[in-house]
C-alpha atoms as a PDB file:
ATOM      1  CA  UNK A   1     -15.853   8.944 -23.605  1.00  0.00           C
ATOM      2  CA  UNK A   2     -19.071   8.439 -21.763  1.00  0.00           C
ATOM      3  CA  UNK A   3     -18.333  10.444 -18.863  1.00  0.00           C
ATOM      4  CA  UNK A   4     -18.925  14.025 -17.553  1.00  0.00           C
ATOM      5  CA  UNK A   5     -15.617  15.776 -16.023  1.00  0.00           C
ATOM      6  CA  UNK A   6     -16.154  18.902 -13.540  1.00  0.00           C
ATOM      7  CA  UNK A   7     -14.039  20.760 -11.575  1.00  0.00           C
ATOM      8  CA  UNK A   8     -14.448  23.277  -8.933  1.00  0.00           C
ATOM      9  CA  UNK A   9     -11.448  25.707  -7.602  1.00  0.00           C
ATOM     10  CA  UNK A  10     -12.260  28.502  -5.095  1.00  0.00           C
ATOM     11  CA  UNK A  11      -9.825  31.105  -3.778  1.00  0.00           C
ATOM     12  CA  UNK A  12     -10.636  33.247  -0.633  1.00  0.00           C
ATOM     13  CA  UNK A  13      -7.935  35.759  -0.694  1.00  0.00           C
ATOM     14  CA  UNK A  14      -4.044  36.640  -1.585  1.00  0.00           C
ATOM     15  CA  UNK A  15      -2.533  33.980   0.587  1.00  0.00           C
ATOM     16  CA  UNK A  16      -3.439  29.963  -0.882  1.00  0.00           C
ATOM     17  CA  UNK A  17      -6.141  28.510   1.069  1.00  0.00           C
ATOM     18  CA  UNK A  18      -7.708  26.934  -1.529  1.00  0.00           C
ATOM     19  CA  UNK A  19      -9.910  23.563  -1.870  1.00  0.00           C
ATOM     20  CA  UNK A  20      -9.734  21.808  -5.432  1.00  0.00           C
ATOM     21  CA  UNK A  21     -11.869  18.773  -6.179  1.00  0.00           C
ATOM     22  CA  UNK A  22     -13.118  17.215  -8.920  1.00  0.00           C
ATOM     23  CA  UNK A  23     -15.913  14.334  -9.618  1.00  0.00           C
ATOM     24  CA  UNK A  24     -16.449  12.511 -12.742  1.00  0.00           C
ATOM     25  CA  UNK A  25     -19.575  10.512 -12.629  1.00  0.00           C
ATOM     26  CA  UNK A  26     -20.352   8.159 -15.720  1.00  0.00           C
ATOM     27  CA  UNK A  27     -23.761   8.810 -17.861  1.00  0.00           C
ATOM     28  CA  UNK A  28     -24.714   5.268 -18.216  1.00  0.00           C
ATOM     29  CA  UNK A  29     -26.543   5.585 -14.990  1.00  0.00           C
ATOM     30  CA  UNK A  30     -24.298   2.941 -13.058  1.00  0.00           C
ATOM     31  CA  UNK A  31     -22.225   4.732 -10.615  1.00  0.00           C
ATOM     32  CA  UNK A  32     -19.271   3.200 -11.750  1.00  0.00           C
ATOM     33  CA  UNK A  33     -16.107   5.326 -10.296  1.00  0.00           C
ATOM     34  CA  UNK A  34     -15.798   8.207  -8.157  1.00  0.00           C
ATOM     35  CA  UNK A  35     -12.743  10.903  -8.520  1.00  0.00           C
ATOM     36  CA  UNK A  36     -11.921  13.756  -6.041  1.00  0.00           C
ATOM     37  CA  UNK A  37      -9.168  15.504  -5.465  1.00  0.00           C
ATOM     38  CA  UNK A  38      -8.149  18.220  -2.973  1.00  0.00           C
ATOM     39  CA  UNK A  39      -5.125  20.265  -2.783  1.00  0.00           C
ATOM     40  CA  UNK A  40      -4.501  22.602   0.282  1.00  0.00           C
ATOM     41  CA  UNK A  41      -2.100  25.483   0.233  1.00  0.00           C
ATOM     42  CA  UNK A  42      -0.816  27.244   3.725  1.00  0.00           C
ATOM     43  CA  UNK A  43       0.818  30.436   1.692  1.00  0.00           C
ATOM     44  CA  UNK A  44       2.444  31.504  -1.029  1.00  0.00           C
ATOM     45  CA  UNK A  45       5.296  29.229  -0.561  1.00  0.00           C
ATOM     46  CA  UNK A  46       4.386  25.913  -2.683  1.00  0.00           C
ATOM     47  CA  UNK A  47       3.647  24.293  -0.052  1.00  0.00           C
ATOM     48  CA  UNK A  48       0.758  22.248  -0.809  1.00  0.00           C
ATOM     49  CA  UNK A  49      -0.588  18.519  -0.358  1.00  0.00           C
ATOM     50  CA  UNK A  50      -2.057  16.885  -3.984  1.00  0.00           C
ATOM     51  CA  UNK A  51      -3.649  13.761  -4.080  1.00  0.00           C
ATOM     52  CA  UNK A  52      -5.893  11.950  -5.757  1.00  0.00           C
ATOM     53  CA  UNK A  53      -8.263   8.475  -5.109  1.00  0.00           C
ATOM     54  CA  UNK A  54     -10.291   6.813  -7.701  1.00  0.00           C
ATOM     55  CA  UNK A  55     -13.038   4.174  -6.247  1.00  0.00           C
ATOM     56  CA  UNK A  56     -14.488   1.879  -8.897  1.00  0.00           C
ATOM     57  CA  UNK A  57     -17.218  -0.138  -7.658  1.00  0.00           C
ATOM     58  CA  UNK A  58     -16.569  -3.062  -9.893  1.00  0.00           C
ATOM     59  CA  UNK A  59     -13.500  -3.599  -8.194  1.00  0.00           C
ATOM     60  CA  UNK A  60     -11.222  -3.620 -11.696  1.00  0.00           C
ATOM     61  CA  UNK A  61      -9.569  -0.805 -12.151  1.00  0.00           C
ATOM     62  CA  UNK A  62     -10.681   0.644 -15.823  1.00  0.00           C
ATOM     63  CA  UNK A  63      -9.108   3.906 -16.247  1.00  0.00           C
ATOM     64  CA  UNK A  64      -6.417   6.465 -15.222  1.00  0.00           C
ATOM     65  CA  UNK A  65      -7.612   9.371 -13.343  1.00  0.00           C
ATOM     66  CA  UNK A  66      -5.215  12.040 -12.508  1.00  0.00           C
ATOM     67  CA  UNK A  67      -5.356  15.527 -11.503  1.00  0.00           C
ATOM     68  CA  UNK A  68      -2.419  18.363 -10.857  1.00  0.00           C
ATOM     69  CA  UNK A  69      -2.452  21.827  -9.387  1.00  0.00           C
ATOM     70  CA  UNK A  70       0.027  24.170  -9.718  1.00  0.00           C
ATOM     71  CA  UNK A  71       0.623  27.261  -8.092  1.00  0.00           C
ATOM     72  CA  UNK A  72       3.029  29.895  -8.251  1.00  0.00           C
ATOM     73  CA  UNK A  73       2.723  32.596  -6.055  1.00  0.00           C
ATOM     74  CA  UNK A  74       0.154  34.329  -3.090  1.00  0.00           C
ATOM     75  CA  UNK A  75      -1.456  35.558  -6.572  1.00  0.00           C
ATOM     76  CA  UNK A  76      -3.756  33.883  -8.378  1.00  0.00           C
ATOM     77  CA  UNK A  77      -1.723  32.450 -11.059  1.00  0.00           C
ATOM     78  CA  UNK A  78      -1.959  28.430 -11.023  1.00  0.00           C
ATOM     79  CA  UNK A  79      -3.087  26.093 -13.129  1.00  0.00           C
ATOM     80  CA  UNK A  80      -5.426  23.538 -12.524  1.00  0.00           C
ATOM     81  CA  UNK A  81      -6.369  20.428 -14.758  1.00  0.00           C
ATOM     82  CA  UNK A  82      -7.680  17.131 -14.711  1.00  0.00           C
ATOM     83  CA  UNK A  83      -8.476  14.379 -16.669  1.00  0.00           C
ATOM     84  CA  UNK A  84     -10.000  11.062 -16.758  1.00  0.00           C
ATOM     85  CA  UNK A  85      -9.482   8.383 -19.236  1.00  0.00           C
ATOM     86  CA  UNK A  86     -12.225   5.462 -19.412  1.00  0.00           C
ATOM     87  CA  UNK A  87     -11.513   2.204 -21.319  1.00  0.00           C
ATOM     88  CA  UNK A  88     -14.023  -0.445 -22.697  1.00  0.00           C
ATOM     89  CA  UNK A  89     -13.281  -2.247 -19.442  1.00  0.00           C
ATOM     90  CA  UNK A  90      -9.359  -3.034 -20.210  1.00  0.00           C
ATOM     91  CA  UNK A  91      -6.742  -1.116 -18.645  1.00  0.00           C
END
């Protein structure tokens, strides 16, 4: 694991209008994949959009990225988690 994982998740109020992303971005100095992720809520109903895109600039797809949000309620009570798996080069 050569990589650094961060993720962001901001709230504004009771009902979900949230914005969830993520970007991993590889220490080796090579740019070598990019992974977001953005999940939008309209209320407290589950209601929301998730998706996720993984570029890779070498064009071979190396590793599994993957992120879920869950929510349950107009309360803050989801979970959110993501993680990023990098092989030698070998999928």
């Amino acid at each position: 694991m050569r990589d650094l994982t961060w993720c962001s998740n901001s709230f504004t109020d009771g009902v979900m209008r949230d914005l969830t992303w993520c970007s991993n971005s590889l220490t080796d100095g090579v740019m070598r994949d990019l992974m977001w992720c953005s999940n939008f809520l309209t209320d407290g109903v589950m209601r929301g959009i998730t998706w996720c895109s993984n570029l890779l600039t070498y064009g071979v797809m190396r590793g599994i990225t993957w992120c879920s949000n869950s929510l349950t309620d107009g309360v803050m009570r989801g979970i959110t988690w993501c993680s990023n798996s990098l092989t030698d080069g070998q999928h």
